[in-house]
C-alpha atoms as a PDB file:
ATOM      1  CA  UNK A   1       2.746  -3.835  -1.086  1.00  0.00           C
ATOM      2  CA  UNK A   2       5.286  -6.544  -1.550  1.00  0.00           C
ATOM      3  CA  UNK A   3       9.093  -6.788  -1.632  1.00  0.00           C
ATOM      4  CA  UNK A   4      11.162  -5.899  -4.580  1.00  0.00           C
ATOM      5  CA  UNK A   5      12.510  -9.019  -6.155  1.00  0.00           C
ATOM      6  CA  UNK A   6      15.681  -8.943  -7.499  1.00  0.00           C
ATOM      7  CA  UNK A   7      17.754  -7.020  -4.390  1.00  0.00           C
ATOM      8  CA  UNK A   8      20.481  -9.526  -3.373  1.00  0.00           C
ATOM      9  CA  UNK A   9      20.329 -11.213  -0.004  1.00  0.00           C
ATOM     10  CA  UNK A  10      16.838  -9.158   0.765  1.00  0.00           C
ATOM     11  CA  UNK A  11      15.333 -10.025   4.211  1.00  0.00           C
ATOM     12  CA  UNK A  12      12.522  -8.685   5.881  1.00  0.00           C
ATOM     13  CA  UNK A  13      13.237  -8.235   9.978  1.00  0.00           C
ATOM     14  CA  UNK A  14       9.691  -6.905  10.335  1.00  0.00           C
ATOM     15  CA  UNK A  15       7.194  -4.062   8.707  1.00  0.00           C
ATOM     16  CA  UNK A  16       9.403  -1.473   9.481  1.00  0.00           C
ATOM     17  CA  UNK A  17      13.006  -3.145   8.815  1.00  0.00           C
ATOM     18  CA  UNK A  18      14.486  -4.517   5.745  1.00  0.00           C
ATOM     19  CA  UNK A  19      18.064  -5.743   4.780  1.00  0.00           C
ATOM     20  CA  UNK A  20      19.903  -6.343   2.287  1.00  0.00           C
ATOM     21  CA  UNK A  21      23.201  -6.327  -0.274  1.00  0.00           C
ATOM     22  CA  UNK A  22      23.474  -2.770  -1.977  1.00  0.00           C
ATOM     23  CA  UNK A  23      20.349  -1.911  -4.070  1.00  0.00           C
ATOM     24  CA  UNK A  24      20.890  -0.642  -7.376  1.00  0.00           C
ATOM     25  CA  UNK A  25      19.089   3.002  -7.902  1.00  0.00           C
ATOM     26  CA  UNK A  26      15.859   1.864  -9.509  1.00  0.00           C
ATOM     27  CA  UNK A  27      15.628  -1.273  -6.764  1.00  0.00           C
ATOM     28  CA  UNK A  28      15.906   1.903  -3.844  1.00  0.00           C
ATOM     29  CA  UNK A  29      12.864   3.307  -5.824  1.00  0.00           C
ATOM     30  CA  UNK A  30      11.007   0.408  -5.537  1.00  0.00           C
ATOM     31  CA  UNK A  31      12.202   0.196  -1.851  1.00  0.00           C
ATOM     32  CA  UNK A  32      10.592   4.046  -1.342  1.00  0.00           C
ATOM     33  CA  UNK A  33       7.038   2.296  -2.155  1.00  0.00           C
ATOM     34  CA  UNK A  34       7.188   0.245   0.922  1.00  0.00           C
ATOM     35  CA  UNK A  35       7.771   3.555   3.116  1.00  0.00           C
ATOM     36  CA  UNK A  36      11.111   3.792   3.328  1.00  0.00           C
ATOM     37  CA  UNK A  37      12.332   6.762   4.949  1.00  0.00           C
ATOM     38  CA  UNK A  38      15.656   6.446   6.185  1.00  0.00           C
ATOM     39  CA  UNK A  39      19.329   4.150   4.898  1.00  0.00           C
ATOM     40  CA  UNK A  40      22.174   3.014   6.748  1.00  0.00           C
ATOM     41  CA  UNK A  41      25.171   2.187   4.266  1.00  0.00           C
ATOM     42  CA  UNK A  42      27.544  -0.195   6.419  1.00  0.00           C
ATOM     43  CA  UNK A  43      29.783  -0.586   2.849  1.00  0.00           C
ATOM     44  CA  UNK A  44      32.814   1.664   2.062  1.00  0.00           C
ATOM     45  CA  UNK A  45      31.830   3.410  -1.241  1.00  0.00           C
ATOM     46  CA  UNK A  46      35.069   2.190  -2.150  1.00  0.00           C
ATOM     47  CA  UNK A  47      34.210  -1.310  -2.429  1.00  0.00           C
ATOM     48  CA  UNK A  48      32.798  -3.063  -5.871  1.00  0.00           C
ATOM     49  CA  UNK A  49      29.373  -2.616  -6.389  1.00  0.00           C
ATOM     50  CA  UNK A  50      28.986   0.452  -4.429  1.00  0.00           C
ATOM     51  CA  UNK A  51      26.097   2.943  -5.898  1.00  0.00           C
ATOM     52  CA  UNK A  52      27.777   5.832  -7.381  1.00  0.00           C
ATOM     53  CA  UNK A  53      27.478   8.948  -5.215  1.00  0.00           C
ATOM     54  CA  UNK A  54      24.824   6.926  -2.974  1.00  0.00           C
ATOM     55  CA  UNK A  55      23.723   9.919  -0.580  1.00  0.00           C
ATOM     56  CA  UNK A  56      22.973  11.937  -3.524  1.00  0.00           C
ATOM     57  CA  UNK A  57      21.183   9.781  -5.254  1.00  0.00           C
ATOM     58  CA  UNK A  58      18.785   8.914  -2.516  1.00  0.00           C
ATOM     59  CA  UNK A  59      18.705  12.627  -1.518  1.00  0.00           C
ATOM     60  CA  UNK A  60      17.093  12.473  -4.965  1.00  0.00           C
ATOM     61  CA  UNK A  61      14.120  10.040  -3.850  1.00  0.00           C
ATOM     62  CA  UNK A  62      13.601  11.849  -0.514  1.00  0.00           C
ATOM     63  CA  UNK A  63      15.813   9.652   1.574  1.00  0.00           C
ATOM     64  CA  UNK A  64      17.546  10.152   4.634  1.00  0.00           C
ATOM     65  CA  UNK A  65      20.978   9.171   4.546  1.00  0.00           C
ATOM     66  CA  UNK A  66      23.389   7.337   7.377  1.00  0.00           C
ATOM     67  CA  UNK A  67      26.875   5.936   6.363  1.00  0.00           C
ATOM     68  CA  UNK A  68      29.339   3.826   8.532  1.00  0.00           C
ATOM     69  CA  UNK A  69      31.728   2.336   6.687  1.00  0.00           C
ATOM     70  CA  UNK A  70      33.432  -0.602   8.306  1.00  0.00           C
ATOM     71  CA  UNK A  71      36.036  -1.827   7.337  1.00  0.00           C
ATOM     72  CA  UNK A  72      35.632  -5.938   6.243  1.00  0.00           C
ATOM     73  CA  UNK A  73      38.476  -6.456   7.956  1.00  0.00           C
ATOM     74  CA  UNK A  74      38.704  -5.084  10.914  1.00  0.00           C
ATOM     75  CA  UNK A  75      34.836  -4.086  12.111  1.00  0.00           C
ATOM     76  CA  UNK A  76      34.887  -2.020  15.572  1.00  0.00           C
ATOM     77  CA  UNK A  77      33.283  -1.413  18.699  1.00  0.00           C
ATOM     78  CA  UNK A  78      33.205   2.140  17.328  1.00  0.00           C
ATOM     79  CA  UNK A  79      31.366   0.627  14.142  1.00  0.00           C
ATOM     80  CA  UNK A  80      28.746  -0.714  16.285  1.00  0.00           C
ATOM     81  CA  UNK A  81      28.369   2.395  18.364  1.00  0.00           C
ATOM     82  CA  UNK A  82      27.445   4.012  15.539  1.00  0.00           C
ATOM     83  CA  UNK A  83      24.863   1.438  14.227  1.00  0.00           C
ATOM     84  CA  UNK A  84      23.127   1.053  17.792  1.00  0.00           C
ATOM     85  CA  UNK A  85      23.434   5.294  17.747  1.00  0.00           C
ATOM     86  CA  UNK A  86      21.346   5.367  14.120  1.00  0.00           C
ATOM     87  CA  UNK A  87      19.324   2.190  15.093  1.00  0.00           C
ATOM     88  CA  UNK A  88      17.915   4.659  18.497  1.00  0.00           C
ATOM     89  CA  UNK A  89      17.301   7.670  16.404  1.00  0.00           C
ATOM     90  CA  UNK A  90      15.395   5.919  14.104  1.00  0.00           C
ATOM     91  CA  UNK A  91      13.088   3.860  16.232  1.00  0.00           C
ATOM     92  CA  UNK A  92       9.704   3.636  14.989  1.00  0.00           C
ATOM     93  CA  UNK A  93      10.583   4.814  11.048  1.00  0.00           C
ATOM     94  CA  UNK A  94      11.016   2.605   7.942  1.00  0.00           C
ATOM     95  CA  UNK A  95      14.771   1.448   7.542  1.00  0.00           C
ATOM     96  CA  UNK A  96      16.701  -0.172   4.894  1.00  0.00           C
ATOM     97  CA  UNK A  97      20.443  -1.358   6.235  1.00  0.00           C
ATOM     98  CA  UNK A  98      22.704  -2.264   3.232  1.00  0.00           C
ATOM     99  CA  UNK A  99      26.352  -3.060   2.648  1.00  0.00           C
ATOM    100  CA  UNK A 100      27.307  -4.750  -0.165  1.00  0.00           C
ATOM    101  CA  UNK A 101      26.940  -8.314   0.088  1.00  0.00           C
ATOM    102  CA  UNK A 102      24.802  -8.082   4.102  1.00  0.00           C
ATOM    103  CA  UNK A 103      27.027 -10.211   5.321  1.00  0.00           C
ATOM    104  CA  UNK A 104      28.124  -6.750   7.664  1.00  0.00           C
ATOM    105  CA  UNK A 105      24.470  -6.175   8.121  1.00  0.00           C
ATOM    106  CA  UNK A 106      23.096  -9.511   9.119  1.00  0.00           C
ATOM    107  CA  UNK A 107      26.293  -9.879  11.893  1.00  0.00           C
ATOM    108  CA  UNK A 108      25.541  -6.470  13.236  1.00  0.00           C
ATOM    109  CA  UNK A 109      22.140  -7.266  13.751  1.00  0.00           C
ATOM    110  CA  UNK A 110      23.173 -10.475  15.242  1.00  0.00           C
ATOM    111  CA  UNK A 111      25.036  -8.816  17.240  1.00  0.00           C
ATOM    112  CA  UNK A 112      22.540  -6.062  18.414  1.00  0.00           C
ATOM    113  CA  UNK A 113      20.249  -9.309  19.151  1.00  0.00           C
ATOM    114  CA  UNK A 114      22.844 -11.001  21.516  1.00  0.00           C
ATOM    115  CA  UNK A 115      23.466  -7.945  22.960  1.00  0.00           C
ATOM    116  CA  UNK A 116      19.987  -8.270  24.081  1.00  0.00           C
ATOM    117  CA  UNK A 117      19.387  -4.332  22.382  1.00  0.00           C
ATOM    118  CA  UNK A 118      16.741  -5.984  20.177  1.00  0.00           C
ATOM    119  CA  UNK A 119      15.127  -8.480  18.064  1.00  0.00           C
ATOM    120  CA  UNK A 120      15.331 -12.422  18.430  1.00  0.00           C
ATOM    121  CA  UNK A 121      18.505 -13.919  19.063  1.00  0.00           C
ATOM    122  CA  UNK A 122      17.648 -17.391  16.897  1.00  0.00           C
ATOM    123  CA  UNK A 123      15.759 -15.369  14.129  1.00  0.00           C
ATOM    124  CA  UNK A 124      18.983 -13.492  14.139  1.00  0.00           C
ATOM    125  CA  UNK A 125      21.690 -16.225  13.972  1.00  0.00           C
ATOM    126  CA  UNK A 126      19.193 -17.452  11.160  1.00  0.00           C
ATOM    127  CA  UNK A 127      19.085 -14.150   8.784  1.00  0.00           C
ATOM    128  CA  UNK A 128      23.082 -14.158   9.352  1.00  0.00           C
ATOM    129  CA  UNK A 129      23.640 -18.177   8.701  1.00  0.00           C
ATOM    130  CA  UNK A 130      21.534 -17.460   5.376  1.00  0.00           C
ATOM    131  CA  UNK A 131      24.286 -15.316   4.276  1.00  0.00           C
ATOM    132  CA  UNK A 132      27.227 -16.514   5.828  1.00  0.00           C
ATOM    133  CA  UNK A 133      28.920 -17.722   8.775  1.00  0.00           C
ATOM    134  CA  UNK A 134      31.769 -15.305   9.927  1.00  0.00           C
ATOM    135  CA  UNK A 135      34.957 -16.638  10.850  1.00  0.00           C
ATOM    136  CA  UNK A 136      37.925 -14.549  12.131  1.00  0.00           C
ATOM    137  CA  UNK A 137      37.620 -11.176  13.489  1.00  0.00           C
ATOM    138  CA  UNK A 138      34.041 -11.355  12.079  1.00  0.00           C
ATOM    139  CA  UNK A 139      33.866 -14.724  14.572  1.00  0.00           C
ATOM    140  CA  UNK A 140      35.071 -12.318  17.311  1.00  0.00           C
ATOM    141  CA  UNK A 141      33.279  -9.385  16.892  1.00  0.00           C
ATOM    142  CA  UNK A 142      29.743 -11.349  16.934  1.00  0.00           C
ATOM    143  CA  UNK A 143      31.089 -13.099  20.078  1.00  0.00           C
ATOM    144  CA  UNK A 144      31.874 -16.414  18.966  1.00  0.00           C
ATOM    145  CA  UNK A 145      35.368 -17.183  19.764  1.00  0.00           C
ATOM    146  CA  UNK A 146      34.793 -20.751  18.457  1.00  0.00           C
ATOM    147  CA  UNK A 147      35.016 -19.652  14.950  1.00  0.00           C
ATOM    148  CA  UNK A 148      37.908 -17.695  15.274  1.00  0.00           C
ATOM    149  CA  UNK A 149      39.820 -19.613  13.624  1.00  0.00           C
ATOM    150  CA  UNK A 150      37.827 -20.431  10.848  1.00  0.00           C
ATOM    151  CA  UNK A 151      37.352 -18.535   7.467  1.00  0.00           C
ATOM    152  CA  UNK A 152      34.833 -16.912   6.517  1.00  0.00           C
ATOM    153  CA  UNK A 153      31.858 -19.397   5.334  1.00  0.00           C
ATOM    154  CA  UNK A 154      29.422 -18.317   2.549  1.00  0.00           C
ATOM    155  CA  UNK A 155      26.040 -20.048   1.821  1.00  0.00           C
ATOM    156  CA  UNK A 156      25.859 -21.787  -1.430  1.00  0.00           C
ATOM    157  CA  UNK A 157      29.415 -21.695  -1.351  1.00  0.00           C
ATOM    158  CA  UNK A 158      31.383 -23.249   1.720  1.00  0.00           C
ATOM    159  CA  UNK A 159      28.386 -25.027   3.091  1.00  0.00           C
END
């Protein structure tokens, strides 16, 4: 099988992990083929783009369903309990992690990486400087005080 095209900011962390900005319905359909199983939402269904009544629809395709919204400006420590809580209980199935642009996603995995809880700390900081480059309390929360008092930086965009 091979990746849906089309799903913005789609990474692959390995067989069993994917990432990404929020899937449309049909593009979580296509995302079921692979194996899925289980999807944490780290995007407030109030934000734009958000899937319309997300849990049900994946309910729908036989998904499992885990939503933490954070908050884009102001992400927690209780945030990233929360992710490292749903990360453990689904060790070993196949995940999709989504907000809306994975700029969220690819810092909390960054973050998880640092943390030394998992993954490749370079391969990491990659996936997330492929997206963006946090600034701000983003710069903070993935523990780099040297960008804290920069904006935001988006690729394509502001470098």
């Amino acid at each position: 099988m091979t990746d849906p095209t089309g799903v913005i900011n789609w990474q692959r962390i390995d067989a069993t992990t994917t990432l990404s900005g929020q899937p449309t319905e049909a593009q979580f359909a296509a995302i079921k083929t692979l194996g899925l199983s289980d999807v944490i939402n780290l995007g407030p269904h109030s934000n734009d783009g958000a899937l319309d009544d997300e849990a049900g629809r994946l309910a729908a395709l036989a998904i499992n369903y885990i939503y933490i919204p954070v908050d884009f400006d102001n992400p927690t420590q209780a945030d990233f309990d929360a992710f490292c809580t749903a990360l453990e209980q689904l060790n070993g199935k196949s995940i999709h992690v989504h907000c809306i642009y994975n700029a969220r996603v690819t810092a909390f995995f960054y973050r998880y990486a640092i943390e030394g809880l998992g993954g490749d700390r370079q391969q990491a900081l990659d996936r997330m400087d492929g997206i963006w480059r946090p600034g701000g309390v983003w710069a903070k929360f993935v523990n780099k005080p040297e960008d804290g008092n920069q904006k935001n930086r988006y690729a394509g965009f502001d470098y």
